[in-house]
N, C-alpha and C. Protein backbone atom coordinates (compact mmCIF):
# COMPACT_ATOMS: atom_id res chain seq x y z
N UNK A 1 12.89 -0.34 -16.15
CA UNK A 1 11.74 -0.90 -15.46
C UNK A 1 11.31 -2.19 -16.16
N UNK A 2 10.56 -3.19 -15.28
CA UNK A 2 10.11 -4.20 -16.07
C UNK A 2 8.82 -4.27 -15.82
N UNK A 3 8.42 -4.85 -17.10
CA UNK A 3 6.92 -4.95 -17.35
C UNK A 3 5.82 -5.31 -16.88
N UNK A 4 4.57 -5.55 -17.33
CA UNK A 4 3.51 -5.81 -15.95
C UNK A 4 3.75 -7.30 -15.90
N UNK A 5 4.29 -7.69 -16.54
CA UNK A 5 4.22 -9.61 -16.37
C UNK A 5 5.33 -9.60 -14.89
N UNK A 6 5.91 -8.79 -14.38
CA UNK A 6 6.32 -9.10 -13.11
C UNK A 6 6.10 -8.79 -12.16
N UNK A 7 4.84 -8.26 -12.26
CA UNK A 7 4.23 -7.23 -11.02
C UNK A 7 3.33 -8.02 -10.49
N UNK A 8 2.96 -8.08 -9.76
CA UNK A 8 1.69 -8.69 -9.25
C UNK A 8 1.07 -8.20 -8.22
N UNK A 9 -0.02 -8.06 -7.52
CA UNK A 9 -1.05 -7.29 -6.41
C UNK A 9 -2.17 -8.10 -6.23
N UNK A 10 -1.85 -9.20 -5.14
CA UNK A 10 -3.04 -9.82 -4.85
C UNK A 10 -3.51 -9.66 -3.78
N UNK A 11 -5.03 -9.58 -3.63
CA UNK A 11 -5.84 -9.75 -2.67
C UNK A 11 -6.66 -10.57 -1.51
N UNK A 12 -6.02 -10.94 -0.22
CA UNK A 12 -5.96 -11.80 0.51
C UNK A 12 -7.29 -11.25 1.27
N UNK A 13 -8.36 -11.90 1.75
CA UNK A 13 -9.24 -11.58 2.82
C UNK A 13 -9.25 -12.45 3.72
N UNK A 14 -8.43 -11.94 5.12
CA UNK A 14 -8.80 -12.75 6.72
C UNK A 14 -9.28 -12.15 7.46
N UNK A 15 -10.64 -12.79 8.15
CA UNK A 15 -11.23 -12.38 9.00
C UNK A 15 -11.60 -10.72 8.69
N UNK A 16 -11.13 -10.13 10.06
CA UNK A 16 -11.36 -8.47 9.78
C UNK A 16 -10.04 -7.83 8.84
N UNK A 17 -9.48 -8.45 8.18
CA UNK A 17 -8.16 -7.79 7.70
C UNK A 17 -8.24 -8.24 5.99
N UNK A 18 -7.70 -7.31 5.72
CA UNK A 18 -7.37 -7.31 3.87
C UNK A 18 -6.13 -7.18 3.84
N UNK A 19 -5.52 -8.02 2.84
CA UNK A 19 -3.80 -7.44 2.99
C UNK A 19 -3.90 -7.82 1.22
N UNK A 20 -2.84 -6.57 0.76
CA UNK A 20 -2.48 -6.76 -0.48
C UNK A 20 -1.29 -7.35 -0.74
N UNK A 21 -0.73 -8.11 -1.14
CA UNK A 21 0.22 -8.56 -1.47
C UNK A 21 1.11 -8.16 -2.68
N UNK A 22 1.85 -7.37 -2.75
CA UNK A 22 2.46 -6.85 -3.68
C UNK A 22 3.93 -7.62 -3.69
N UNK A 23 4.69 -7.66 -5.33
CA UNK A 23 5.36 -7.96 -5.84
C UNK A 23 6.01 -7.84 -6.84
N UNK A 24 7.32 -7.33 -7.20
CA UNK A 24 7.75 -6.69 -8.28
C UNK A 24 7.90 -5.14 -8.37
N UNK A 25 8.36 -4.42 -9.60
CA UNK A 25 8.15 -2.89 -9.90
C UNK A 25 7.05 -2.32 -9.97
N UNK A 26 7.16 -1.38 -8.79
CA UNK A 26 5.70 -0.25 -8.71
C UNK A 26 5.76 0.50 -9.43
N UNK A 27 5.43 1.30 -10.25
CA UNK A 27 5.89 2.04 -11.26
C UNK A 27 4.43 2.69 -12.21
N UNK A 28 4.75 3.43 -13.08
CA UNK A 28 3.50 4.58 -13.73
C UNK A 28 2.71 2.97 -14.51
N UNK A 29 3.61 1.88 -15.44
CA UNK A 29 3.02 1.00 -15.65
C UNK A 29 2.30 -0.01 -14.89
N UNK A 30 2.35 -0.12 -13.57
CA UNK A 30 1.89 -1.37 -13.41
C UNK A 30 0.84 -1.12 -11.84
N UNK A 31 1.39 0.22 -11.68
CA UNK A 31 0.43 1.30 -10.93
C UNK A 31 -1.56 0.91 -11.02
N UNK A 32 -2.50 1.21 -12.25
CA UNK A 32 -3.16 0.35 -12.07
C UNK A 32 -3.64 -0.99 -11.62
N UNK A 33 -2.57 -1.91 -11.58
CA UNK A 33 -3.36 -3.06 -11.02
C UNK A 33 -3.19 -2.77 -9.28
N UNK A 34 -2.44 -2.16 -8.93
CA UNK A 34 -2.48 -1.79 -7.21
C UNK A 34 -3.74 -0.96 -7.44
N UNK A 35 -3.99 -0.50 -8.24
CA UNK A 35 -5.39 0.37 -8.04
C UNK A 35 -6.78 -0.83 -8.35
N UNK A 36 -6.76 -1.43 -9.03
CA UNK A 36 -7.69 -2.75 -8.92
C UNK A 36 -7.78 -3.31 -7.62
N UNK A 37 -6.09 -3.41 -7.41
CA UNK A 37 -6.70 -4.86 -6.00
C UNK A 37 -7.38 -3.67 -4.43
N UNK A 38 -6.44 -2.43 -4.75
CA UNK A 38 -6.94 -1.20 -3.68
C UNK A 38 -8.57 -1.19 -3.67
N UNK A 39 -9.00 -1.40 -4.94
CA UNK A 39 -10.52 -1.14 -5.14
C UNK A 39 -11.15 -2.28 -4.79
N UNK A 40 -10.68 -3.08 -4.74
CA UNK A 40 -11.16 -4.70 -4.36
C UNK A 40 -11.27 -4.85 -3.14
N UNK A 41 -9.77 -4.76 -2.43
CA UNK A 41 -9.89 -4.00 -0.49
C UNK A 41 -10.77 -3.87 -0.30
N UNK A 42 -11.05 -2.21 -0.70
CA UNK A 42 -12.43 -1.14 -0.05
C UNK A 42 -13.37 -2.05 -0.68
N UNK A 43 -13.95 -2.40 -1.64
CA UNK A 43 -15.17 -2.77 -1.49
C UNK A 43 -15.75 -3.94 -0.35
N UNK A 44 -14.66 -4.64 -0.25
CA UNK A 44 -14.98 -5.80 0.92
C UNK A 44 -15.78 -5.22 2.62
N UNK A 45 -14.42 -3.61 2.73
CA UNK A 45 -14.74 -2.92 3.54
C UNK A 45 -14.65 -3.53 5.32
N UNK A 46 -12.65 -3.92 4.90
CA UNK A 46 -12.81 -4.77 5.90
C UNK A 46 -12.02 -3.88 7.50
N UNK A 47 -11.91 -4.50 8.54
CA UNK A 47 -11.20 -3.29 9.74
C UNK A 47 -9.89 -2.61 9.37
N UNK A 48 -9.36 -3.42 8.57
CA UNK A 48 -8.11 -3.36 8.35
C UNK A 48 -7.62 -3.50 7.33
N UNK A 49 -6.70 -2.81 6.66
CA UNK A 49 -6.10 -3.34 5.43
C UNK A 49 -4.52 -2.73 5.54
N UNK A 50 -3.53 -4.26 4.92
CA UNK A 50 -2.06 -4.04 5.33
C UNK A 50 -1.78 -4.22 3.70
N UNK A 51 -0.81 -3.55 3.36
CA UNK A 51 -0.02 -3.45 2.19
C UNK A 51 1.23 -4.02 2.38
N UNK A 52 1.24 -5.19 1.74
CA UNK A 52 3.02 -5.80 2.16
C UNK A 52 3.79 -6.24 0.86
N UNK A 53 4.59 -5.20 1.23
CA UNK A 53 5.76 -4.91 -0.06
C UNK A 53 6.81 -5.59 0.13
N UNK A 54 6.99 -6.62 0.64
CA UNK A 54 7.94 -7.23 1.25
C UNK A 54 9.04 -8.15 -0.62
N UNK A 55 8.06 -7.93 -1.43
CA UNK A 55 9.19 -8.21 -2.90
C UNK A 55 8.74 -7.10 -4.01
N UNK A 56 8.65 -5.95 -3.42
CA UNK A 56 8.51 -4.76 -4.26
C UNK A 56 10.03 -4.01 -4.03
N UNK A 57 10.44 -4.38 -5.47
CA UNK A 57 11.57 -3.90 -5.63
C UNK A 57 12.07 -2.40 -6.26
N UNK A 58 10.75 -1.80 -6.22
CA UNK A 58 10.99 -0.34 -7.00
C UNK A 58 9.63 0.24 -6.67
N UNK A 59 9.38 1.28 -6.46
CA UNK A 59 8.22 1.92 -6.08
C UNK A 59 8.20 3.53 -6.37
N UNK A 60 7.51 4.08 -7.40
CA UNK A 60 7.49 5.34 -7.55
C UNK A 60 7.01 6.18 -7.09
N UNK A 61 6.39 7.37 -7.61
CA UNK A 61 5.00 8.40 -6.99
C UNK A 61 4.03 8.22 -7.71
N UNK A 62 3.75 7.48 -8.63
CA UNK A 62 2.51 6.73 -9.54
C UNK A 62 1.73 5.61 -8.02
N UNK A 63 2.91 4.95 -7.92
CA UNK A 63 2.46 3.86 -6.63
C UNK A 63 1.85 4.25 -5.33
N UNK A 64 2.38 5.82 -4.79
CA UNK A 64 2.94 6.03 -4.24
C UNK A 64 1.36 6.85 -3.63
N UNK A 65 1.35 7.89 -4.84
CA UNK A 65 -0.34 8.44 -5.16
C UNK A 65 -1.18 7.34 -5.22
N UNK A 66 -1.16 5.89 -5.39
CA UNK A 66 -2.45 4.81 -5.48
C UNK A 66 -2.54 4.50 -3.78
N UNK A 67 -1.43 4.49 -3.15
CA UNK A 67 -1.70 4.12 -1.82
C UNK A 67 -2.28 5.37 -1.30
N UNK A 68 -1.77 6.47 -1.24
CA UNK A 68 -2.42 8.10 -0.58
C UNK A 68 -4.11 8.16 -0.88
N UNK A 69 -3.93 7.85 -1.71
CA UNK A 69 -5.65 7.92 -3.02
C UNK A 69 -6.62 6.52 -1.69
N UNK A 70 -6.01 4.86 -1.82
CA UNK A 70 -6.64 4.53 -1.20
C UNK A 70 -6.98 4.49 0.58
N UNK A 71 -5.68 5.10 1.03
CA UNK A 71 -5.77 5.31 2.25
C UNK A 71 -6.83 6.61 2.48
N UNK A 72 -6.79 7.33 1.53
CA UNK A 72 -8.21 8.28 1.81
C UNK A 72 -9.28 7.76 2.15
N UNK A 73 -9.64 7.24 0.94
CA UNK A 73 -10.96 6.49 1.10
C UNK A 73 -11.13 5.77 1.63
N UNK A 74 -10.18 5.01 2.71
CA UNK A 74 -10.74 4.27 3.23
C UNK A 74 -11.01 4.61 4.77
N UNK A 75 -10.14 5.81 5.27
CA UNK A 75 -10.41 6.23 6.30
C UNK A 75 -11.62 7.30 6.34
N UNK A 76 -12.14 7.81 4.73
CA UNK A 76 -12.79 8.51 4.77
C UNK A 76 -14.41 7.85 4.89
N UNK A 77 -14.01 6.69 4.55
CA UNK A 77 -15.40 5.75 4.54
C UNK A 77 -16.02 4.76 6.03
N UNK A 78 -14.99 5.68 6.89
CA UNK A 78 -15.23 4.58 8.18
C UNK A 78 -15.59 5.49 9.30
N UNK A 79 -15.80 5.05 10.37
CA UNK A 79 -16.33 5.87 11.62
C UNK A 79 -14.75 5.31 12.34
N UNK A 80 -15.31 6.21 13.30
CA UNK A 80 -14.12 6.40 14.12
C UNK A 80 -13.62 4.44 15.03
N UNK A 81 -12.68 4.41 14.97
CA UNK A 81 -12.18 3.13 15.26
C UNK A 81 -11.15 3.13 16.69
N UNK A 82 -11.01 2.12 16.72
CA UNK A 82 -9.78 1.77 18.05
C UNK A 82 -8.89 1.32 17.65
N UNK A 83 -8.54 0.70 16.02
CA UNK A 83 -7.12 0.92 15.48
C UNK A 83 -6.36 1.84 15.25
N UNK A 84 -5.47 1.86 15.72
CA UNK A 84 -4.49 3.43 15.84
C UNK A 84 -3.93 3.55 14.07
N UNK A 85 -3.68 2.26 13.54
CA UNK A 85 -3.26 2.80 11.59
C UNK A 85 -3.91 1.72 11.17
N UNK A 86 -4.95 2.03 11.04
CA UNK A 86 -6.00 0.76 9.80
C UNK A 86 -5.50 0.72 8.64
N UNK A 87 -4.91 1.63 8.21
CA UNK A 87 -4.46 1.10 6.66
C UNK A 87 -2.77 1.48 6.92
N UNK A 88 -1.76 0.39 6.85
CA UNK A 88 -0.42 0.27 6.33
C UNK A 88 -0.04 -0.57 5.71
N UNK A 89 1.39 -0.32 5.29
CA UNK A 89 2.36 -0.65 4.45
C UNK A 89 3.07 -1.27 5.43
N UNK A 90 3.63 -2.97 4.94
CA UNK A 90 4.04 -3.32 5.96
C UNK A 90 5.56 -4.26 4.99
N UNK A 91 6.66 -4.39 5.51
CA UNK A 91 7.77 -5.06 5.18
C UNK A 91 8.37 -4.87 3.87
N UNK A 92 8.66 -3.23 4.28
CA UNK A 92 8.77 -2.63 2.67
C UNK A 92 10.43 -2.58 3.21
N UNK A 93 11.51 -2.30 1.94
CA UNK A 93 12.38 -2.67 1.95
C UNK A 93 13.37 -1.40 1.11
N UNK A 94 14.75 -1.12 1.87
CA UNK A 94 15.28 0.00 1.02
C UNK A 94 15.41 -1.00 -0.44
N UNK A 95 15.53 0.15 -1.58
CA UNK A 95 15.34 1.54 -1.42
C UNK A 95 13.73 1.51 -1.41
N UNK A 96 12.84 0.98 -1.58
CA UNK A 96 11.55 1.13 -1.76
C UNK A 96 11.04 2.50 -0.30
N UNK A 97 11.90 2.17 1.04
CA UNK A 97 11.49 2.70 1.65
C UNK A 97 12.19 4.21 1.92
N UNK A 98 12.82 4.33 0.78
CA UNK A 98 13.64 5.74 0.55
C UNK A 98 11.97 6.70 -0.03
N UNK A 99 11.60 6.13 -0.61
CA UNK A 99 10.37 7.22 -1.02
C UNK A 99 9.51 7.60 0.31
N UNK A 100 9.16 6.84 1.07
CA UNK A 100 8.29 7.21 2.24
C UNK A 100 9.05 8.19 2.77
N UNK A 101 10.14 7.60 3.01
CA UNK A 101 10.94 8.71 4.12
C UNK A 101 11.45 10.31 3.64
N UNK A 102 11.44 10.24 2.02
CA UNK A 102 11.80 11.79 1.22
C UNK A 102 10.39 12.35 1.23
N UNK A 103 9.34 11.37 1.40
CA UNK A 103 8.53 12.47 1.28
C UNK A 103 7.07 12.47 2.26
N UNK A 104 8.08 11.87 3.29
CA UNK A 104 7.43 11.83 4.98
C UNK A 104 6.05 11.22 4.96
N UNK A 105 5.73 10.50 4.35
CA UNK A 105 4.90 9.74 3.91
C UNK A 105 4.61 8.22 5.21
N UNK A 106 5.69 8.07 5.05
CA UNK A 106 6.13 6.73 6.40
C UNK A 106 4.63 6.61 7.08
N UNK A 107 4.73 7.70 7.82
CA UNK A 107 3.82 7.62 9.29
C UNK A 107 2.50 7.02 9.15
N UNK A 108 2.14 8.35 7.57
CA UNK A 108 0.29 7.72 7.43
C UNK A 108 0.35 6.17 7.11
N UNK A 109 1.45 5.14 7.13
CA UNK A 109 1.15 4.12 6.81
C UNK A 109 1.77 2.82 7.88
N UNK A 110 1.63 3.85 8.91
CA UNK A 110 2.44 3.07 10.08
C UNK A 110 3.53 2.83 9.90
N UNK A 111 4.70 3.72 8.91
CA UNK A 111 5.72 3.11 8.98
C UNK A 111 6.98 3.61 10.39
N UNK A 112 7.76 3.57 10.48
CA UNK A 112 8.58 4.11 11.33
C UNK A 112 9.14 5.39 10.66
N UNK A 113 9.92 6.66 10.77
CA UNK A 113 10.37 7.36 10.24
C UNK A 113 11.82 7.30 10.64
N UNK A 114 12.63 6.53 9.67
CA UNK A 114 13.94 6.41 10.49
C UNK A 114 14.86 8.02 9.49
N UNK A 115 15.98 8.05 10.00
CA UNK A 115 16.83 9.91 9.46
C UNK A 115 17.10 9.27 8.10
N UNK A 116 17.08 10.07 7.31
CA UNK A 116 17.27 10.19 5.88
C UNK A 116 18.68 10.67 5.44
C-alpha cells in the first residue's frame, strides 16, 4: 500500500450537489481523510452527494465502512426526497469495483450489479 501522501479526498460544492473526489489507495491508512471530507459533505447538507473514484486504485473495508457509515447519515438526516440514490459512488473502476460486487454493496450506491 502507499502512503497518505497519495491519497487525496476533496470536497467540491455545486449548487444542490457535493461530490467527493477521491484519488489514490483507500485503505485502513488513509481511510480517515474520506471520513473528514464525508463529514464536510454532511455538514453542508447538500441534495446530493456523488463519490467519484474514478483514480482510486485500491479500496478496502476500512473505505468501504466510511462510505456505509456516511451514507447512513446522510439518508438518515433527510426527509423523504424524489432522488431515487442521493448518495453514490460514481466511476469506480475494477478491481476497486470487485469489493462492491463481493459484498453486494453496489446498489446502496447506485452502482450497477454486474455477475461476479
Amino acid at each position: 500500500m502507499t502512503g497518505t501522501k497519495d491519497f487525496q479526498a476533496i470536497t467540491l460544492v455545486r449548487e444542490d450537489r457535493t461530490t467527493i473526489v477521491v484519488s489514490g489507495e483507500l485503505d485502513h491508512a488513509t481511510s480517515p481523510q474520506l471520513q473528514e471530507a464525508a463529514d464536510q459533505a454532511l455538514a453542508d447538507r447538500p441534495h446530493r452527494i456523488e463519490v467519484d473514484f474514478d483514480q482510486v486504485t485500491f479500496c478496502d473495508f476500512s473505505g468501504l465502512n466510511i462510505l456505509l457509515g456516511a451514507r447512513a447519515t446522510f439518508l438518515g438526516s433527510r426527509a423523504s426526497t424524489c432522488v431515487e440514490t442521493p448518495f453514490t459512488v460514481v466511476r469506480a473502476h475494477a478491481p476497486v469495483t470487485r469489493l462492491f460486487q463481493l459484498t453486494e454493496a453496489g446498489p446502496l450506491f447506485g452502482m450497477e450489479q454486474a455477475a461476479a
